[in-house]
Each structure stands twice: as C-alpha cells, then as structure tokens.
Protein backbone atom coordinates (compact mmCIF):
# COMPACT_ATOMS: atom_id res chain seq x y z
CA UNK A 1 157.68 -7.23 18.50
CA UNK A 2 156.27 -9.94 16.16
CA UNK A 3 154.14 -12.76 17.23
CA UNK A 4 154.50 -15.22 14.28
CA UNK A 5 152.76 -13.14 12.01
CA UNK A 6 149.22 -14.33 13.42
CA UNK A 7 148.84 -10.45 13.46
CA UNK A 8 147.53 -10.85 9.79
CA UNK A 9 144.97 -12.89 10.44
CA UNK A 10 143.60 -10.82 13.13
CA UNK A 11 142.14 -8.00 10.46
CA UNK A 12 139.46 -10.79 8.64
CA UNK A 13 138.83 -12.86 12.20
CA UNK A 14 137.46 -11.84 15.35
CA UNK A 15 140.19 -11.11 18.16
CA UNK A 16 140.60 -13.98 20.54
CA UNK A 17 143.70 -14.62 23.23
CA UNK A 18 143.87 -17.98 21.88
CA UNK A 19 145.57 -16.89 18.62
CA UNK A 20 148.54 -15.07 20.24
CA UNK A 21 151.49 -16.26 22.29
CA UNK A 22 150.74 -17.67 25.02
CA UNK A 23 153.57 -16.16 26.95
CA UNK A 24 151.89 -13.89 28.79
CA UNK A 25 149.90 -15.94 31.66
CA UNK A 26 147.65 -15.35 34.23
CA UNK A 27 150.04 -17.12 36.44
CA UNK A 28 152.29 -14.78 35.63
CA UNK A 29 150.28 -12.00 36.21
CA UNK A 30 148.80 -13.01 39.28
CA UNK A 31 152.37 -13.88 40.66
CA UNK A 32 153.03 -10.18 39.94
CA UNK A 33 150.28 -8.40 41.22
CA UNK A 34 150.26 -10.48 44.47
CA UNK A 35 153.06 -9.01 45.47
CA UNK A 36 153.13 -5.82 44.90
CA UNK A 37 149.23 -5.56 46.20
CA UNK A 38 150.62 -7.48 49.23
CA UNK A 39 150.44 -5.76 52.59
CA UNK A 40 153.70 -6.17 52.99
CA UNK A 41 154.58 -3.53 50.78
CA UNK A 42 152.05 -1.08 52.37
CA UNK A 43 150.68 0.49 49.92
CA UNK A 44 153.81 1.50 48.20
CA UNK A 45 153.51 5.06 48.66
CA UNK A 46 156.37 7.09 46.77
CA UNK A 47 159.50 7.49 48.10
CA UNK A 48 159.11 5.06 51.16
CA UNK A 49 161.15 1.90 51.72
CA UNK A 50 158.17 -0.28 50.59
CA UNK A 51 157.82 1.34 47.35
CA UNK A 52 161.92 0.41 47.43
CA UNK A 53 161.45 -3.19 47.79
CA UNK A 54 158.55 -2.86 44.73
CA UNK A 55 161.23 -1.07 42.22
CA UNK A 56 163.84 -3.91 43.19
CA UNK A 57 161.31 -6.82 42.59
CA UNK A 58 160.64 -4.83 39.10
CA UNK A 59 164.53 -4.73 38.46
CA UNK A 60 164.67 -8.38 39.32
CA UNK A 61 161.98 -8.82 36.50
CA UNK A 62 163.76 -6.85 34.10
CA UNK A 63 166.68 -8.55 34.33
CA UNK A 64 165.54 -12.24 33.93
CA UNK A 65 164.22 -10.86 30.94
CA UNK A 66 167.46 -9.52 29.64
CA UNK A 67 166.60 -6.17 29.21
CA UNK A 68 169.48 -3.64 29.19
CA UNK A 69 170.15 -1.39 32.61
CA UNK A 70 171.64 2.38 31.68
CA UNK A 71 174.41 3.14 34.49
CA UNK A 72 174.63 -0.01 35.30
CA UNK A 73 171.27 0.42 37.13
CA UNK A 74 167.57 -0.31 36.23
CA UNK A 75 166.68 2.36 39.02
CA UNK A 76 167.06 5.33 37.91
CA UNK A 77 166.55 8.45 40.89
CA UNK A 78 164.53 11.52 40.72
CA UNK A 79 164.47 14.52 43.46
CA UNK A 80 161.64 16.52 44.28
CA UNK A 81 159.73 18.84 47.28
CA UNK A 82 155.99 18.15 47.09
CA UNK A 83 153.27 19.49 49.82
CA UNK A 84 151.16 16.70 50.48
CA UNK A 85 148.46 19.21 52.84
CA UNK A 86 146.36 20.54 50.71
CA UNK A 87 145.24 22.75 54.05
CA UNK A 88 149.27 24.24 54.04
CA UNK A 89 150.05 26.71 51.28
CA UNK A 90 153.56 27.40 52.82
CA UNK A 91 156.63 26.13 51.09
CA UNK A 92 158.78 26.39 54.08
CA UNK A 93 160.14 23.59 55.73
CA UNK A 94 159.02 21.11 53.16
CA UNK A 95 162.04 18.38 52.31
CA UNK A 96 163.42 17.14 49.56
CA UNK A 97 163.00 13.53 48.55
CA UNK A 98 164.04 10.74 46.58
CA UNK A 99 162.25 8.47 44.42
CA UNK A 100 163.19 5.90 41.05
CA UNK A 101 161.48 5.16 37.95
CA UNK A 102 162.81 1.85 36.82
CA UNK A 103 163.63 1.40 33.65
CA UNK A 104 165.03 -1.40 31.35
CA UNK A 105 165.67 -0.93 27.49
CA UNK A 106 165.80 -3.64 24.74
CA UNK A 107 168.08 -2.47 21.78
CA UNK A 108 167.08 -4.04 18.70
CA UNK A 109 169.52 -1.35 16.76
CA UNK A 110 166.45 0.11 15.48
CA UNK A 111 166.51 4.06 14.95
CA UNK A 112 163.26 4.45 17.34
CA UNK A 113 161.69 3.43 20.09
CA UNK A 114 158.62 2.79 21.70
CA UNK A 115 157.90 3.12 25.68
CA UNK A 116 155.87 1.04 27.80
CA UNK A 117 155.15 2.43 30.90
CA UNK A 118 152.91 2.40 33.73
CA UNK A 119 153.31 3.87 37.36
CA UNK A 120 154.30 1.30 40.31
CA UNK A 121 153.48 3.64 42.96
CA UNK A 122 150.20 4.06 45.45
CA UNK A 123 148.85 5.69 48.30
CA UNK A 124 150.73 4.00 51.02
CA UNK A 125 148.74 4.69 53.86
CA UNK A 126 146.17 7.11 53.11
CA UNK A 127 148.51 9.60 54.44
CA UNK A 128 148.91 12.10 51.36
CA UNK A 129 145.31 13.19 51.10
CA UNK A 130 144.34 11.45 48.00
CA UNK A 131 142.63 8.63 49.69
CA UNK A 132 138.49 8.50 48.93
CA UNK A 133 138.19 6.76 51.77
CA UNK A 134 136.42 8.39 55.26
CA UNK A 135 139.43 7.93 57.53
CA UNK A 136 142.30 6.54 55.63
CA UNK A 137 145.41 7.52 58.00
CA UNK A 138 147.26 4.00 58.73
CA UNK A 139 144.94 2.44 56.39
CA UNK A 140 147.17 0.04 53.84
CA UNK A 141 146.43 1.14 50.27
CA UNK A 142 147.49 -1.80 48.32
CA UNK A 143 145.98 -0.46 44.87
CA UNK A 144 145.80 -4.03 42.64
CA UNK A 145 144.09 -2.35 39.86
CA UNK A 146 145.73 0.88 40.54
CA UNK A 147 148.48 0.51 39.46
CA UNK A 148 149.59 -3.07 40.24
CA UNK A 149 147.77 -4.45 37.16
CA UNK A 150 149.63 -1.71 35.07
CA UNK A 151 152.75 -2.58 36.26
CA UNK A 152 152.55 -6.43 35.53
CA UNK A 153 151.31 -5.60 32.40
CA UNK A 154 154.74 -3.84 31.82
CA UNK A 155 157.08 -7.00 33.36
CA UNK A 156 154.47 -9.13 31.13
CA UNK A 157 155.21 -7.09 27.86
CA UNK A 158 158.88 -6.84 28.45
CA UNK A 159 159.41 -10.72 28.81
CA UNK A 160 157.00 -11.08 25.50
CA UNK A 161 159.02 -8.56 23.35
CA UNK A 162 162.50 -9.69 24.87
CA UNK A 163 162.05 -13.33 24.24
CA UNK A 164 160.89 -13.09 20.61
CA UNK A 165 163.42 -13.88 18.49
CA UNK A 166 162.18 -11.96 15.33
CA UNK A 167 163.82 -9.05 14.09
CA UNK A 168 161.68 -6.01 15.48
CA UNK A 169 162.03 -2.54 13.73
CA UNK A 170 161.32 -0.39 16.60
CA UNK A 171 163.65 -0.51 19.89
CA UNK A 172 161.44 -0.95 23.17
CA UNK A 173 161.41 1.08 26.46
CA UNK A 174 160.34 -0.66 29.40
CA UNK A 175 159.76 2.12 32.07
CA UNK A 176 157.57 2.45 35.69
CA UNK A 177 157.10 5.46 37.04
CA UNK A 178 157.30 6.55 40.86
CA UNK A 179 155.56 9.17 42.05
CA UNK A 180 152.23 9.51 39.11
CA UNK A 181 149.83 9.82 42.33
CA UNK A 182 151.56 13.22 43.20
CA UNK A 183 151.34 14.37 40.07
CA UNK A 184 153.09 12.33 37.40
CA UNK A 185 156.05 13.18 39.13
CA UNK A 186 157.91 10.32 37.79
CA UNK A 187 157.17 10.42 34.14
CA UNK A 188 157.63 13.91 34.14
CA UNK A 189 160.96 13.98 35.22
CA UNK A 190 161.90 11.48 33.13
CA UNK A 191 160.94 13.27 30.32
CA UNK A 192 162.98 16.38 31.48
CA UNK A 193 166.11 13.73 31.24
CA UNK A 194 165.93 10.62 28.99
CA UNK A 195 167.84 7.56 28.26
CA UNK A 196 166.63 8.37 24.91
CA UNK A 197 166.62 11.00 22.60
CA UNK A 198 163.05 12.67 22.98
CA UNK A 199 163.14 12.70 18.77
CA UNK A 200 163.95 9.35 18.73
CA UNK A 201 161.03 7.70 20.56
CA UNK A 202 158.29 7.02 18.13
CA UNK A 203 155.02 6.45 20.78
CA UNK A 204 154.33 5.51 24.45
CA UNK A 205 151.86 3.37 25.65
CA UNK A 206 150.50 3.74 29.01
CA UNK A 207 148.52 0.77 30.89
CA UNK A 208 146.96 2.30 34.29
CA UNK A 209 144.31 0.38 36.22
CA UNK A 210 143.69 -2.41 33.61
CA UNK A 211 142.54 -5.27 35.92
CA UNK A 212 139.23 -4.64 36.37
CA UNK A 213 137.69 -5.98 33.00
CA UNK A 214 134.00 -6.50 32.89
CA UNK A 215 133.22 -10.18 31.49
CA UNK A 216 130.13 -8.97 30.05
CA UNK A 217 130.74 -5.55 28.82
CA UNK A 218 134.08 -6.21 27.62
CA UNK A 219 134.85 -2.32 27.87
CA UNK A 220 138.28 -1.01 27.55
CA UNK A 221 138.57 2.92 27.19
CA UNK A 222 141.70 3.42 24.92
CA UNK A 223 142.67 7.57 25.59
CA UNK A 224 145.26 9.77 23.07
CA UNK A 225 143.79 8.32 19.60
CA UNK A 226 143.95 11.48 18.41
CA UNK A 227 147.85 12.18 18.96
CA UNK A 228 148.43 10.65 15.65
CA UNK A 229 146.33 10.23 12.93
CA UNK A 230 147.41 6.42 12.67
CA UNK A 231 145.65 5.55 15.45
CA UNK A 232 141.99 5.65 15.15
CA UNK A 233 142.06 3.29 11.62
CA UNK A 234 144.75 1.21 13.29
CA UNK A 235 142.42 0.56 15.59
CA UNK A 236 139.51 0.55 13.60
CA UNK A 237 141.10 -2.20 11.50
CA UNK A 238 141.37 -4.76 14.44
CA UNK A 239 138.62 -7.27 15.13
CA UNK A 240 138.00 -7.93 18.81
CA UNK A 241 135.77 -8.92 21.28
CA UNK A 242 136.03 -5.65 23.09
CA UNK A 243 133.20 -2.72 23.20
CA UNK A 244 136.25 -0.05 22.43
CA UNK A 245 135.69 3.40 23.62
CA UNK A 246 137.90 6.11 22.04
CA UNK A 247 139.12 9.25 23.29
CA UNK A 248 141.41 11.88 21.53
CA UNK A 249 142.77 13.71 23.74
CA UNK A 250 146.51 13.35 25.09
CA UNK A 251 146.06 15.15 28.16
CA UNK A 252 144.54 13.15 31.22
CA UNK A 253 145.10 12.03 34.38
CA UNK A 254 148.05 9.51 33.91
CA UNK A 255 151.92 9.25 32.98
CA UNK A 256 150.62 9.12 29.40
CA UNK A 257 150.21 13.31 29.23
CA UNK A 258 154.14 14.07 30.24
CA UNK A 259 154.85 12.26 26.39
CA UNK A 260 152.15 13.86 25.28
CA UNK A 261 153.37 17.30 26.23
CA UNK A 262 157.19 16.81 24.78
CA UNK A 263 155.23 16.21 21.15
CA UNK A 264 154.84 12.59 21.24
CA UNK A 265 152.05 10.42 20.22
CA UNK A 266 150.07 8.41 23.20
CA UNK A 267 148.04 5.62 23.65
CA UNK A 268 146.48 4.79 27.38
CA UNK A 269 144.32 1.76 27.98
CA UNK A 270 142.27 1.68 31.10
CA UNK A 271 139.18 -0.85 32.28
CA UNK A 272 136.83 1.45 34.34
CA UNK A 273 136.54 3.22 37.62
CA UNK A 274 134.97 1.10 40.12
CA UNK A 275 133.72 1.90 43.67
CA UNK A 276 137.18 0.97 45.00
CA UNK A 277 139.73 3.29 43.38
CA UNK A 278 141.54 5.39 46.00
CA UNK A 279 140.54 2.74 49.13
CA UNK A 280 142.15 0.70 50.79
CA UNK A 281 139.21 -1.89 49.15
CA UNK A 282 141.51 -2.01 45.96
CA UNK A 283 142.66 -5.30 46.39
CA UNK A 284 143.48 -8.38 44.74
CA UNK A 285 140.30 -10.40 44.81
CA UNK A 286 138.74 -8.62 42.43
CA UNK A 287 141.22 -8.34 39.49
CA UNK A 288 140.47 -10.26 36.37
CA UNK A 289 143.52 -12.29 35.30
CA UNK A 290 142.28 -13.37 32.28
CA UNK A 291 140.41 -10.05 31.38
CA UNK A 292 144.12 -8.57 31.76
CA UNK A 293 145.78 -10.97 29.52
CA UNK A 294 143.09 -10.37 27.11
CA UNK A 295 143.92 -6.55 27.18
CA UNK A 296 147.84 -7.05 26.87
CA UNK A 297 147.38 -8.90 23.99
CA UNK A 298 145.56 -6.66 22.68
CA UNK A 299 147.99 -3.96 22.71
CA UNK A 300 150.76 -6.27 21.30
CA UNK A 301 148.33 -6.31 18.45
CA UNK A 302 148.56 -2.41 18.20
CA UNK A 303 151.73 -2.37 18.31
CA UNK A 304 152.41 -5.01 16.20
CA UNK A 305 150.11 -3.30 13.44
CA UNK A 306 152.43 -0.30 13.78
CA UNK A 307 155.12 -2.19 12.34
CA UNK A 308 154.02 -1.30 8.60
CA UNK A 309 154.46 2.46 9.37
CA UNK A 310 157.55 4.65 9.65
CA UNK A 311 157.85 7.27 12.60
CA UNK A 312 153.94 8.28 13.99
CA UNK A 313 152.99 11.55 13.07
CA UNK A 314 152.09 13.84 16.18
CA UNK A 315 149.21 15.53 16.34
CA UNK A 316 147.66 18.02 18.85
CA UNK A 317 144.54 17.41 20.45
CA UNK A 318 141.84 19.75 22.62
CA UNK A 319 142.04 18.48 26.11
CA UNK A 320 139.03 17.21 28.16
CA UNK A 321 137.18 19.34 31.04
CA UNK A 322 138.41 17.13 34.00
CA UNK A 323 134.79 15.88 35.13
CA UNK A 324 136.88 15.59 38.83
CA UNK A 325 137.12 19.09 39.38
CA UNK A 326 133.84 19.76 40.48
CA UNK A 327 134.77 23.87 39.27
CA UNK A 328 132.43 25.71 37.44
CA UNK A 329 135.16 27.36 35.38
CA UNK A 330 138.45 26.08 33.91
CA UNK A 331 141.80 28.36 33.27
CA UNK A 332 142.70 25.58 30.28
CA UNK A 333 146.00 25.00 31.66
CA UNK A 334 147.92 21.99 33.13
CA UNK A 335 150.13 22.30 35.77
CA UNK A 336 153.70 21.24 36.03
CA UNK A 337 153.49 19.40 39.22
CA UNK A 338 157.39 18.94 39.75
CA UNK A 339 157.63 23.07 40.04
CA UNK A 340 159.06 23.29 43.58
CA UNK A 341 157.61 27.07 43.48
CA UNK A 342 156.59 29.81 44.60
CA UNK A 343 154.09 29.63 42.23
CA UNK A 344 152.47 27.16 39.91
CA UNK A 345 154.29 27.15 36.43
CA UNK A 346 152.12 25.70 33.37
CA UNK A 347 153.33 22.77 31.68
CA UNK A 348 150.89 22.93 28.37
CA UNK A 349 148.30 25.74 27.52
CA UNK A 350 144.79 24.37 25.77
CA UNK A 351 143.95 26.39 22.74
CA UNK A 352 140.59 28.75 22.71
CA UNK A 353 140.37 28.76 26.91
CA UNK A 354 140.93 31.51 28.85
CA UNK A 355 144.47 30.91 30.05
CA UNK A 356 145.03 30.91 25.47
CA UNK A 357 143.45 33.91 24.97
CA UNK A 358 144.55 35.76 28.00
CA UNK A 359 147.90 35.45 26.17
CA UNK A 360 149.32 32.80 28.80
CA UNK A 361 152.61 30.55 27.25
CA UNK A 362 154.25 27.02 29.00
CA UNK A 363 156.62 28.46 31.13
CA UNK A 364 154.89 30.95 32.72
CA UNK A 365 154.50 30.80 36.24
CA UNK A 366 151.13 32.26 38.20
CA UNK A 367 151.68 34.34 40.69
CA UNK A 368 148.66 36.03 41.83
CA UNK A 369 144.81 35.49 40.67
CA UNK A 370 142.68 38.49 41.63
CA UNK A 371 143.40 39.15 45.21
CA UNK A 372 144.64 35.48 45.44
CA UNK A 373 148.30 34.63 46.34
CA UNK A 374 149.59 31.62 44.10
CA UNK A 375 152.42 29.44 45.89
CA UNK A 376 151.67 26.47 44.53
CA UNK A 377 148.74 24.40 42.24
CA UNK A 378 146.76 23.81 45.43
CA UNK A 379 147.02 27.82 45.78
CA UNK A 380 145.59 27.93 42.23
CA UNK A 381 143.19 25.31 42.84
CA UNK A 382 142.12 27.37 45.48
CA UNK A 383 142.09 30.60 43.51
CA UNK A 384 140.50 29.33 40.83
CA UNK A 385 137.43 28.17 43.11
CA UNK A 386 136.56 31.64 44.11
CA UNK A 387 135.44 33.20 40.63
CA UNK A 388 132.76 31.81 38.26
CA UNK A 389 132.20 32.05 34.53
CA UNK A 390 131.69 35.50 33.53
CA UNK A 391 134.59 37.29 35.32
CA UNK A 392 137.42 39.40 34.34
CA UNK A 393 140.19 39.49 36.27
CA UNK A 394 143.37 40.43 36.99
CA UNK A 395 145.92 37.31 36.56
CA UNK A 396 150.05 38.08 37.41
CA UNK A 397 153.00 36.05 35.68
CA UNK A 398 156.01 35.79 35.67
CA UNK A 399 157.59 34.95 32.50
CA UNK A 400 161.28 34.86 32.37
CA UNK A 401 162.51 37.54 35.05
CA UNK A 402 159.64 39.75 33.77
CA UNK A 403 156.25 40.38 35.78
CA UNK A 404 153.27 40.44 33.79
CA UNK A 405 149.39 41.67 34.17
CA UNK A 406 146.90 39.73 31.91
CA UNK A 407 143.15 40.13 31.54
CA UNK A 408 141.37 36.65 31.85
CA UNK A 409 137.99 36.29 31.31
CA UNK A 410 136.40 33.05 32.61
C-alpha cells in the first residue's frame, strides 16, 4: 500500500498525478470501462447473463493481478426476491434470483483489512423502473460513470496494491457488488456473510460514479468523514488540486452505508450528478480518463496516510434528509432492502426522528402505518406519502414474534 514513500512529500507540496506511480493509466482505465459500458453487455442489469460476462471479465482482472479467490472462486453468489413494480405491492409469485459480488483478497498477513469496493451492476434495459429516462423499456443502459468508472477504479487499485512490493500493514479487500441499484443488495449481503471477520476490517472505501471530473472545478464530494474522527484532518493534511467537499454522514445512497451500518468507518468518493445519470445517455464519451486517474490517486494517498494509525475508530454520524424523496416528512429510518417480507424491516434507526422517539429498534419490521398496509418499502414509501408533518399516528411492528402499537409523530 506504499508508493515509494512520495506520500511524505505530498503534506508540504501541492498534489499532482505526476508524483505517484504511474501504474494506474488511462489506458488502462479506458480499456476497462469500454467494455463494460459496451452494448454488448446491455446494460448489465443484475442477475442477467450480461452482468455474468461483466463479473467474469472482473475475475479475469483479479487474477492477472494475483489476488487470492476464497472457494476457489472470485464469484461469490447471493439469493434474493425483489419487486421491481413499484405499481405491485403483492409478494406473490415473485422469484428468487441469483446474483455474485466478486471478490479477490490480497493477504499481506496483516491483522486488518481494508475494502475497496464499488458496484458493477446497472440498469440493463430500463426495465426495473429506475430509469430517468421518458420511455426506457429496451433502451441499453450502459452506465460509464455509473458504475463502470467505479469498477475500473477497483481492477486499477487492486493491480497498484498487488504489484507493490513493500511490506503493507493492512490486508486489502478487493470487492464489486451486484445488485446496489436494487438496493445495495450486494453489499448488504455480503456483509450478512464475510470472507472476513466484520472486527477485523479496519475501513471501506467506496468509488461510485467517479468519471465525470470537471477540469475546471476540480470537485470531488468525499461522503462518511465523519465515521471516524481520523478522517477529516487526514484529509485536511493533504495538498491537492481538488475543491474537496466533505460530508459526515455514513448513510447514503451507495454500497458504502451496508459497512457503515455493521460499525465500520466509510469513505465514498463521487464526481457529480450530471444530466445523464439513470439514461441510457451515460456513456463513454464523456468520462474523463485522466480526471479518474487523478481521483484514484488520490485515494491511494488516503490510504496511504492511514498507514501511521492503528485500527480507525468508528464513529456514528446523523444521516442526511435524502433531497430525492421529494416527501415532506421523513420516518428517520433506512430500510433493509434484502427483507423478502411481508413487511419492510429497518436496517439502522437515525437518532432524534420520529421512527427514534417513537421507540422503533433495527430489526423491527413495519407492518401497518395508519390505515396503510406495509408489504414491502415501496408499501412504506407509499404510506409514508399520505401524512404530513404534524401527525400522530398509529404505526404497527413486529418485533420478534411480538406485535407492537407505537405513537409516531411526524
């Protein structure tokens, strides 16, 4: 995890690609992204045979870089039942399916490791109702920035950290995740059953949508600084040619907030919307190359700088209003999107909203809000949209094998 110590000069001189390794290339990255933004793979929407051929390619990747397979097997399966019609509240008749995160692991006998992760999977085509597009049915999805560019950034950062020949403290996880535009399916499950002691991993970093760099703002949002209180003067203490804009929170919209929620401290790094996320517009023209290699080795710098420091300290954060929502009032609960129901069970409870002080724990599992049925998150969703801020009412849990009544006020 070294890069011949040019790390210390990077606190007295202004950060600059040109003083790092030049192993990670735009060639390299381009090389990756073109294929798995390539029509050919259609969009690589989870659990289809093109999203297949994208978590073999990875595998090939991770093994010319020499990165250990567990089982014998970089792929590593996950099951789940997911309702892609957000117009169907029934659970009946939906099938169970299969998916893989892929995952390679380079053991440097060091008592804890770091992930690296990103999600490999898209919107295939436009079918599952996440699509911003007008009519997106049979419309390729090849998402380049989203999450292409995350995903080379994970085959780039394996090949960097496996072919240094330095003695690294820290052992590094290498894992993309299927299934994050369902719900962080992927990374969720794998949390539920590591390769690697949950206790034992020291941070994750998450790259999603990091090809879009702007040449002349040079912005790069950096999300979970506040999950340990390393991070912020860590960051603080690197010169670069970025305009860096911090967020604390762990919880957002990306693989980084299933780490987040099993006590671990994050880090996400992400360029910018743009006017082509979720369209079938997301294509490779318009990634920056070099504004990607820029970012990766800018993370190698964080994580070199971590180096000097023994296990992170986690910390808890308050978790952002999701400005997507478009609801006037918030419950202050995530969902645990893998619950195959009835009902939506919470996966992480913010403190001081009205889920907290309604007495709500992770684990419980909504069954009923006001006169509203809840089979499923797009039942809550739904639930949720019918009161506003200022009323009281009636929510129903189950927690264990007990049914519960709790007051919420909005």
């Amino acid at each position: 995890m070294n890069f011949h110590k040019i790390i210390l000069i990077l606190a007295f001189l202004p950060f600059s690609s040109s003083l790092i390794s030049q192993e990670i290339s735009v060639n390299n990255i381009k090389e990756d992204i073109s294929f798995l933004a390539s029509d050919k793979l259609k969009g690589r929407g989870t659990s289809s045979p093109e999203e297949l051929l994208a978590a073999k390619y990875i595998s090939g990747k991770f093994k010319s870089a020499g990165l250990k397979a567990f089982s014998n097997s970089y792929l590593k399966s996950f099951t789940y039942k997911k309702n892609t019609n957000p117009h169907d509240t029934s659970t009946l008749g939906i099938k169970e399916k299969t998916a893989n995160n892929v995952i390679g692991f380079l053991d440097n006998k060091a008592p804890y490791t770091i992930v690296i992760g990103a999600h490999y999977d898209h919107l295939g085509l436009g079918q599952d109702h996440n699509s911003l597009e007008a009519n997106p049915d049979g419309k390729i999805h090849n998402g380049a920035d989203d999450n292409a560019s995350g995903t080379a950034g994970v085959i780039a950062l394996a090949n960097y950290f496996a072919k240094n020949k330095k003695t690294e403290p820290f052992n590094l996880l290498f894992i993309c995740f299927s299934g994050e535009e369902l719900g962080l399916l992927g990374s969720k499950k794998y949390c539920e059953n590591p390769d690697v002691e949950l206790s034992k991993i020291n941070y994750m970093i998450n790259m999603d949508m990091i090809g879009r760099l702007n040449d002349s703002t040079k912005k790069l949002m950096i999300y979970g600084v506040g999950t340990s209180p390393v991070w912020v003067p860590l960051i603080d203490s690197l010169k670069t040619n970025f305009s860096i804009k911090k967020d604390s929170s762990g919880i957002g919209p990306s693989d980084q907030t299933s780490f987040y929620l099993k006590d671990i401290p994050v880090l996400h790094f992400f360029t910018g919307q743009h006017s082509e996320y979720h369209k079938p517009s997301d294509d490779i023209e318009k990634i920056n190359f070099k504004g990607e290699v820029d970012v990766l080795n800018y993370i190698i710098s964080i994580v070199e700088k971590t180096h000097k420091y023994p296990k992170l300290q986690f910390t808890k954060t308050r978790n952002p209003e999701s400005s997507k929502s478009g609801f006037k009032i918030t419950m202050g609960v995530m969902p645990d999107y893998t619950f195959e129901g009835p009902g939506m069970r919470v996966d992480g409870v913010t403190d001081g909203k009205p889920a907290f002080k309604a007495g709500v724990k992770k684990g419980d599992v909504f069954k009923k809000l006001g006169d509203f049925e809840i089979k499923d998150v797009q039942g809550y969703m739904k639930a949720l949209s019918n009161h506003k801020k200022g009323d009281t009412v009636k929510l129903e849990i189950l927690r264990g094998n007990e049914v519960k009544l709790l007051d919420v006020t909005f």
